[in-house]
C-alpha atoms as a PDB file:
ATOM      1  CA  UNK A   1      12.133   2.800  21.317  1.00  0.00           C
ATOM      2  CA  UNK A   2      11.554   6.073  19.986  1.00  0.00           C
ATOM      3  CA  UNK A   3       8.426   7.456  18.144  1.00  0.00           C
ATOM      4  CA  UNK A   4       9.185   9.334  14.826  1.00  0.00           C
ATOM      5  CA  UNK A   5       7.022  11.209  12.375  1.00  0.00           C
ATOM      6  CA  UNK A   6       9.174  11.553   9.332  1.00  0.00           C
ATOM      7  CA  UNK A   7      11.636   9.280   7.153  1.00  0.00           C
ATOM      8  CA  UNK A   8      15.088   8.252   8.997  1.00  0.00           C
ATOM      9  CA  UNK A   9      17.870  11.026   9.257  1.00  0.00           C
ATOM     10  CA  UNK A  10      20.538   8.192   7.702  1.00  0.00           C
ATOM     11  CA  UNK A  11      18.229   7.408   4.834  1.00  0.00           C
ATOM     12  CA  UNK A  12      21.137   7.247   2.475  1.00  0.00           C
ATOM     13  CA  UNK A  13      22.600   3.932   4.996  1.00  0.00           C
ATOM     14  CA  UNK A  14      18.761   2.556   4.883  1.00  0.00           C
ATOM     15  CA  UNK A  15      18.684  -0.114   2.582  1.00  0.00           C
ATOM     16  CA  UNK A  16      17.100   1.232  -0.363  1.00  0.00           C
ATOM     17  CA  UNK A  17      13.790  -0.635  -0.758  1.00  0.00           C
ATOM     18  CA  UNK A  18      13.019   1.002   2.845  1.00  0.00           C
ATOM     19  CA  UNK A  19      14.193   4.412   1.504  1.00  0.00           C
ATOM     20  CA  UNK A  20      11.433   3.528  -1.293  1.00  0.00           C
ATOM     21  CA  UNK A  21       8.789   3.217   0.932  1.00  0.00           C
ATOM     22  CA  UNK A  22       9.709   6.613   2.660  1.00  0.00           C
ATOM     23  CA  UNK A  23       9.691   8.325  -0.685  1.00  0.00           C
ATOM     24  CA  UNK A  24       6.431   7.122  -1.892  1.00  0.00           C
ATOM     25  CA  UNK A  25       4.679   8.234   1.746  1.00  0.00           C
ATOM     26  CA  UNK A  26       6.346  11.433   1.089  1.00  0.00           C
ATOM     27  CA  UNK A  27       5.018  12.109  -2.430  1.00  0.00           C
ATOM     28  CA  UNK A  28       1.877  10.561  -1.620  1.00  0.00           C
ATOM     29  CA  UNK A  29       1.332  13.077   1.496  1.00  0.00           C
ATOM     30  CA  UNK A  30       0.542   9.807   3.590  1.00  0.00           C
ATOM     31  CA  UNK A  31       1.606  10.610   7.264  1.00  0.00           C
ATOM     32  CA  UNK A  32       3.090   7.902   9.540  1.00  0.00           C
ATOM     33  CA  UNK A  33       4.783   7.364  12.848  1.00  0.00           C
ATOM     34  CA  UNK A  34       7.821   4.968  12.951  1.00  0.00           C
ATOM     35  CA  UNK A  35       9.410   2.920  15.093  1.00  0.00           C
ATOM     36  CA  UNK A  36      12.939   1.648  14.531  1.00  0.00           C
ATOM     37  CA  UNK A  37      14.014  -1.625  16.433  1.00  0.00           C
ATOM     38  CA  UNK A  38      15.835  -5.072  16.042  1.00  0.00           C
ATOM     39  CA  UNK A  39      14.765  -7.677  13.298  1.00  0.00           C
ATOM     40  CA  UNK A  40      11.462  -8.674  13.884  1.00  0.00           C
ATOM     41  CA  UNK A  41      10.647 -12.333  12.160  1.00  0.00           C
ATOM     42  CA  UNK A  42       6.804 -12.885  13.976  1.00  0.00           C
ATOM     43  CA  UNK A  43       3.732 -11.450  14.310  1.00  0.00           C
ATOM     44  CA  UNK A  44       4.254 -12.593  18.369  1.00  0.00           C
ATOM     45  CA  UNK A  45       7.597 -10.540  18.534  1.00  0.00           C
ATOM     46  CA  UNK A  46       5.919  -7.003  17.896  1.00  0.00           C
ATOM     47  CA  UNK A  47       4.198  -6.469  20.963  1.00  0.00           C
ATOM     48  CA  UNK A  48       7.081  -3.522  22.355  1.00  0.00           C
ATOM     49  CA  UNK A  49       6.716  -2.246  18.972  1.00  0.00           C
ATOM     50  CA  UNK A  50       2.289  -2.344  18.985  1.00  0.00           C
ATOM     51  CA  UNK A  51       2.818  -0.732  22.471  1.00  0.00           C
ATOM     52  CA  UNK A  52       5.131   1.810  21.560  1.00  0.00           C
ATOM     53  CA  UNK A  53       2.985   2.504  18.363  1.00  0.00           C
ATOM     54  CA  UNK A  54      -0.292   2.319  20.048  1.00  0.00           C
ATOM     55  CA  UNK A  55      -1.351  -0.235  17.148  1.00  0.00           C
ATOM     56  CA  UNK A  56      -1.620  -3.691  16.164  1.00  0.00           C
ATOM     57  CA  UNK A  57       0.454  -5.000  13.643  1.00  0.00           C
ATOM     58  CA  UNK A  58      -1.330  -7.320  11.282  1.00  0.00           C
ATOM     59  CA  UNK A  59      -0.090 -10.691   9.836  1.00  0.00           C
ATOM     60  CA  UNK A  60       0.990 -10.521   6.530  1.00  0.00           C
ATOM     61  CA  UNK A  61       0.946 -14.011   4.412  1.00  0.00           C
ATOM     62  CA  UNK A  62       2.257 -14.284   0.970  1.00  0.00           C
ATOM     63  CA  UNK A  63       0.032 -17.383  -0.821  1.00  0.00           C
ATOM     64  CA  UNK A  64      -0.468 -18.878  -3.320  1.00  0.00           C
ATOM     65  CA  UNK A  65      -2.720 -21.651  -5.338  1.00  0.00           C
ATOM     66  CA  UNK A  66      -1.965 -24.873  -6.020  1.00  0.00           C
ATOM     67  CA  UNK A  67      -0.229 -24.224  -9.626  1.00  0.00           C
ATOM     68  CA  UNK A  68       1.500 -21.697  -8.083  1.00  0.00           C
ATOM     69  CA  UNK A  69      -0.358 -19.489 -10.785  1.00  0.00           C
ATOM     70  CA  UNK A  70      -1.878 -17.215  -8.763  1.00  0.00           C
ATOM     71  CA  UNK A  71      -0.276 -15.175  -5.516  1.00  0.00           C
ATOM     72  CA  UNK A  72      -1.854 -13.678  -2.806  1.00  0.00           C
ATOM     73  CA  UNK A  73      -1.012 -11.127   0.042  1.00  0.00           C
ATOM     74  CA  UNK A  74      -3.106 -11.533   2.913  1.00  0.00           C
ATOM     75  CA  UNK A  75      -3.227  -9.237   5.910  1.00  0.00           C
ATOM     76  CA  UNK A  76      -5.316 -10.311   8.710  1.00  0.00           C
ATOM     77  CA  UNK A  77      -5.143  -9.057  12.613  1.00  0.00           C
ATOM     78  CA  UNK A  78      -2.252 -10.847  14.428  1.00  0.00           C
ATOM     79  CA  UNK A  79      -4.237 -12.781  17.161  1.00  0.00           C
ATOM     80  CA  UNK A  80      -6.510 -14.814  13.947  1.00  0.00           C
ATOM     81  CA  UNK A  81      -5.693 -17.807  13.451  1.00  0.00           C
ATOM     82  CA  UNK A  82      -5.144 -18.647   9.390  1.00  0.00           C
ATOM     83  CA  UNK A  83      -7.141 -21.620   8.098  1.00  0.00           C
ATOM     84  CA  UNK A  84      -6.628 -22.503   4.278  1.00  0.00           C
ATOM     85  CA  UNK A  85     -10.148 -23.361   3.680  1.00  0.00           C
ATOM     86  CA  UNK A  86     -11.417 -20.060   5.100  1.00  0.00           C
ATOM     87  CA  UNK A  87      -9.979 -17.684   2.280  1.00  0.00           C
ATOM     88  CA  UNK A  88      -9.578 -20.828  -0.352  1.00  0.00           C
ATOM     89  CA  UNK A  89     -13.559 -20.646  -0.933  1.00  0.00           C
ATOM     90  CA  UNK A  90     -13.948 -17.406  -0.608  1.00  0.00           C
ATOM     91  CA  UNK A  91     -11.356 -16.449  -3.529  1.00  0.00           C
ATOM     92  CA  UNK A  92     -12.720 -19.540  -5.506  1.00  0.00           C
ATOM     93  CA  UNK A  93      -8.431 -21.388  -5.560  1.00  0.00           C
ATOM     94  CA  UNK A  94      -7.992 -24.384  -4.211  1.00  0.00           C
ATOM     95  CA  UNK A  95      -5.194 -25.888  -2.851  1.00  0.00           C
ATOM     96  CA  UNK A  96      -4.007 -22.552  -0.804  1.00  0.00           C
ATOM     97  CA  UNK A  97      -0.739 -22.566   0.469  1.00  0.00           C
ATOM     98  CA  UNK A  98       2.156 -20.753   1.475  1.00  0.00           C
ATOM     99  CA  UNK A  99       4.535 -19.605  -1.662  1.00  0.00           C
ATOM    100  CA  UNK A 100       7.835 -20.022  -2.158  1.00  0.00           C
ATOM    101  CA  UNK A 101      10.741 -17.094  -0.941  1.00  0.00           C
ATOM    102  CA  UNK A 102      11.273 -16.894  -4.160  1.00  0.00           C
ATOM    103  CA  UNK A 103       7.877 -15.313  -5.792  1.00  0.00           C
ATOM    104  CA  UNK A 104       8.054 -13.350  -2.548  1.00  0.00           C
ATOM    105  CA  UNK A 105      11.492 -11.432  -3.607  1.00  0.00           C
ATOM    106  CA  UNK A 106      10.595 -11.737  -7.132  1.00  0.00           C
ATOM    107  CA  UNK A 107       7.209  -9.696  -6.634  1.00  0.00           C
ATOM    108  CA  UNK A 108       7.368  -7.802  -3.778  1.00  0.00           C
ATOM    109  CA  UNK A 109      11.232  -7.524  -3.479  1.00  0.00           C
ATOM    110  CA  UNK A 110      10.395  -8.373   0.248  1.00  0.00           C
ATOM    111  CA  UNK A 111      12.577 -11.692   2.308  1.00  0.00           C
ATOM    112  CA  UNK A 112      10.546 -13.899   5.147  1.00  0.00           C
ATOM    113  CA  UNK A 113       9.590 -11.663   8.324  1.00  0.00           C
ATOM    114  CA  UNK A 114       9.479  -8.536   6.012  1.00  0.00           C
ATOM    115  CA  UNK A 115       5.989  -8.936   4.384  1.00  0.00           C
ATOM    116  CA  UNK A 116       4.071  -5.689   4.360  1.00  0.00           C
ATOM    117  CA  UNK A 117       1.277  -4.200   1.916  1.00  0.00           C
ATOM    118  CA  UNK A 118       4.269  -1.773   0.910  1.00  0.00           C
ATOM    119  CA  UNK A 119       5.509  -4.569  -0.930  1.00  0.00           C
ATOM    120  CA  UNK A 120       3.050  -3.976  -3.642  1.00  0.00           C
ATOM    121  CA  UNK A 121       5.088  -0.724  -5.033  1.00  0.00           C
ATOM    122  CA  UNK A 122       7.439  -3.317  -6.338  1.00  0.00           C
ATOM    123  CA  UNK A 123       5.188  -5.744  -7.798  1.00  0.00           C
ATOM    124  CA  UNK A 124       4.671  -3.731 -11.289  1.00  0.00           C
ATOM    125  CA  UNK A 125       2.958  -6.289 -13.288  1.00  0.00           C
ATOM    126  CA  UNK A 126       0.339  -7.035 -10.695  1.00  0.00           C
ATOM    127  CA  UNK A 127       1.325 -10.674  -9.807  1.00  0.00           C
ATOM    128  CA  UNK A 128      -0.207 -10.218  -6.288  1.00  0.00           C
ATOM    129  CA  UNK A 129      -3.484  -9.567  -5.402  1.00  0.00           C
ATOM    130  CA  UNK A 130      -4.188  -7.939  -1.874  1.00  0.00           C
ATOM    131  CA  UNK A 131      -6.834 -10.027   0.523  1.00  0.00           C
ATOM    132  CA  UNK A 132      -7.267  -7.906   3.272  1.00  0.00           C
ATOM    133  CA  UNK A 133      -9.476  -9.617   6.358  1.00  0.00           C
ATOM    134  CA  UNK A 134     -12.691  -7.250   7.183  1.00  0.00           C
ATOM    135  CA  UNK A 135     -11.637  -6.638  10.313  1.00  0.00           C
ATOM    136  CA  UNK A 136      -8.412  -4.651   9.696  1.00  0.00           C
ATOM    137  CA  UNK A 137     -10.576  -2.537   7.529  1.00  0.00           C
ATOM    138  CA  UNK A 138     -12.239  -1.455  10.586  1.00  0.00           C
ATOM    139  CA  UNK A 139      -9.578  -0.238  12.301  1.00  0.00           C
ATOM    140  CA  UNK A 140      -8.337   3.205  12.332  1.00  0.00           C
ATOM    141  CA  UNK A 141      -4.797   2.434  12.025  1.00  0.00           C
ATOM    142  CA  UNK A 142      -2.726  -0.226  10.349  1.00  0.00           C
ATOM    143  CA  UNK A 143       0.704  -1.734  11.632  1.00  0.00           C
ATOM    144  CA  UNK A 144       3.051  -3.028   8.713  1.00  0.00           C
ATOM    145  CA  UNK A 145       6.927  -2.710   8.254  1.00  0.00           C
ATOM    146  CA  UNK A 146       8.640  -0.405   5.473  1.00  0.00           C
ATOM    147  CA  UNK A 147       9.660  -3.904   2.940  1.00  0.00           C
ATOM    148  CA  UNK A 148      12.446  -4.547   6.237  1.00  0.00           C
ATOM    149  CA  UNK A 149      11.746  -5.829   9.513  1.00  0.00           C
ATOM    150  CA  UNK A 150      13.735  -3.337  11.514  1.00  0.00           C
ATOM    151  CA  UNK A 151      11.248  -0.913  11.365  1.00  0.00           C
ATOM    152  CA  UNK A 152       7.605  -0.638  12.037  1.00  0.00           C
ATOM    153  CA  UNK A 153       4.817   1.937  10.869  1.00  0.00           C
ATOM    154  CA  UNK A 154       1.709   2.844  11.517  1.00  0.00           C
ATOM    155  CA  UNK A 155      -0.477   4.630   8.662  1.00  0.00           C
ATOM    156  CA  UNK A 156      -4.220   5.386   8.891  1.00  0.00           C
ATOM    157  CA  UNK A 157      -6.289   2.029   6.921  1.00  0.00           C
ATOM    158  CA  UNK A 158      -8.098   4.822   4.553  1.00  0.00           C
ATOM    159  CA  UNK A 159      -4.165   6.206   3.735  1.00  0.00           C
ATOM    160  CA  UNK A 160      -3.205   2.720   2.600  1.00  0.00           C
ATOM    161  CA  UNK A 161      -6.925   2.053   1.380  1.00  0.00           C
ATOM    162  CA  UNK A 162      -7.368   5.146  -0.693  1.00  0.00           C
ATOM    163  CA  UNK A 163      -4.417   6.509  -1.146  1.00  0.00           C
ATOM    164  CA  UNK A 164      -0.851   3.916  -1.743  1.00  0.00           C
ATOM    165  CA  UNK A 165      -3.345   1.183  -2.720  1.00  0.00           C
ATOM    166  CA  UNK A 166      -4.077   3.110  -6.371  1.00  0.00           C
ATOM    167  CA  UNK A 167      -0.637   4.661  -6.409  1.00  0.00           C
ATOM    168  CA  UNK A 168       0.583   1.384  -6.735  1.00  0.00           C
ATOM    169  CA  UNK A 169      -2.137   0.319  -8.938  1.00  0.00           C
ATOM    170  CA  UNK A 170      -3.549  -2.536  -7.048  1.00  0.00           C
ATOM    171  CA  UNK A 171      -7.050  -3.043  -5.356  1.00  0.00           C
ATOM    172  CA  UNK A 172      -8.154  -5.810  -2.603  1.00  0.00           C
ATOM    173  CA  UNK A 173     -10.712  -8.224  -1.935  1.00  0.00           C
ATOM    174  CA  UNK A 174     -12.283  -8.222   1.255  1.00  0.00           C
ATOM    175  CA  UNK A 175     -12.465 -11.851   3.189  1.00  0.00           C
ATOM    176  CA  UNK A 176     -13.792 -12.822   6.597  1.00  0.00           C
ATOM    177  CA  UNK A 177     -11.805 -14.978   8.843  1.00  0.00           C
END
């Protein structure tokens, strides 16, 4: 696997919600490194790529409350374990779960294995709020694919904090795991 520091040469054969993502780093003058690879479907099958990157990639879980009312993105280090009742009091929903594919494509434009943060450029009428877990906030860097899970990037945590968080007009609420 090879390092790079800019958007693919063959963006025009990228699929274009990857493209997107690219164009939005650009015009937001957020650097990144990126690795290209095969499909990656689990947090335990990115370890070449978090070697090759020199980062962790963090879990990304698209939830939801009981009514299926309210969604949530949460991205939490890899090696956590996810416990329901552990975010569900601390975001006052009960009844936590995991949502549907569906909401997932129709707010984030994202598919299963493919959930990044960069998904919320596509959710325009703020369906999805961001949780992010404390300790990703304290890291320097932060792992996440481009909306497709053939590619991984890493982007400094105050880029995506203070920078593509209010391009995309969304803000997060910090939880401890």
């Amino acid at each position: 696997m090879k390092v790079y520091r800019e958007k693919p040469q063959d963006i025009e054969k990228r699929e274009p919600k990857e493209a997107a993502v690219y164009q939005l780093l650009e015009n937001l003058a957020i650097p990144f490194e990126r690795v290209d690879h095969q499909a990656l479907f689990t947090i335990d099958a990115c370890s070449a790529v978090e070697q090759v990157l020199g980062v962790s990639c963090c879990k990304n879980l698209f939830l939801c409350n009981g009514q299926k009312t309210k969604f949530y993105l949460l991205l939490m280090p890899g090696e956590k374990k996810f416990r329901t009742k552990d975010v569900s009091s601390q975001i006052n929903s009960s009844r936590l779960s995991f949502a549907d594919e569906m909401y997932m494509e129709e707010y984030l434009d994202i598919t299963p294995g493919s959930v990044s943060v960069m998904g919320l450029m596509n959710d325009k009428e703020n369906q999805v709020q961001l949780l992010i877990d404390k300790e990703l906030l304290e890291e320097e860097y932060l792992g996440c694919h481009p909306c497709i899970n053939t590619s991984s990037l890493k982007i400094h945590t105050s880029d995506v904090i203070n920078k593509f968080l209010p391009a995309v007009f969304h803000e997060y609420i910090t939880v401890e795991l």
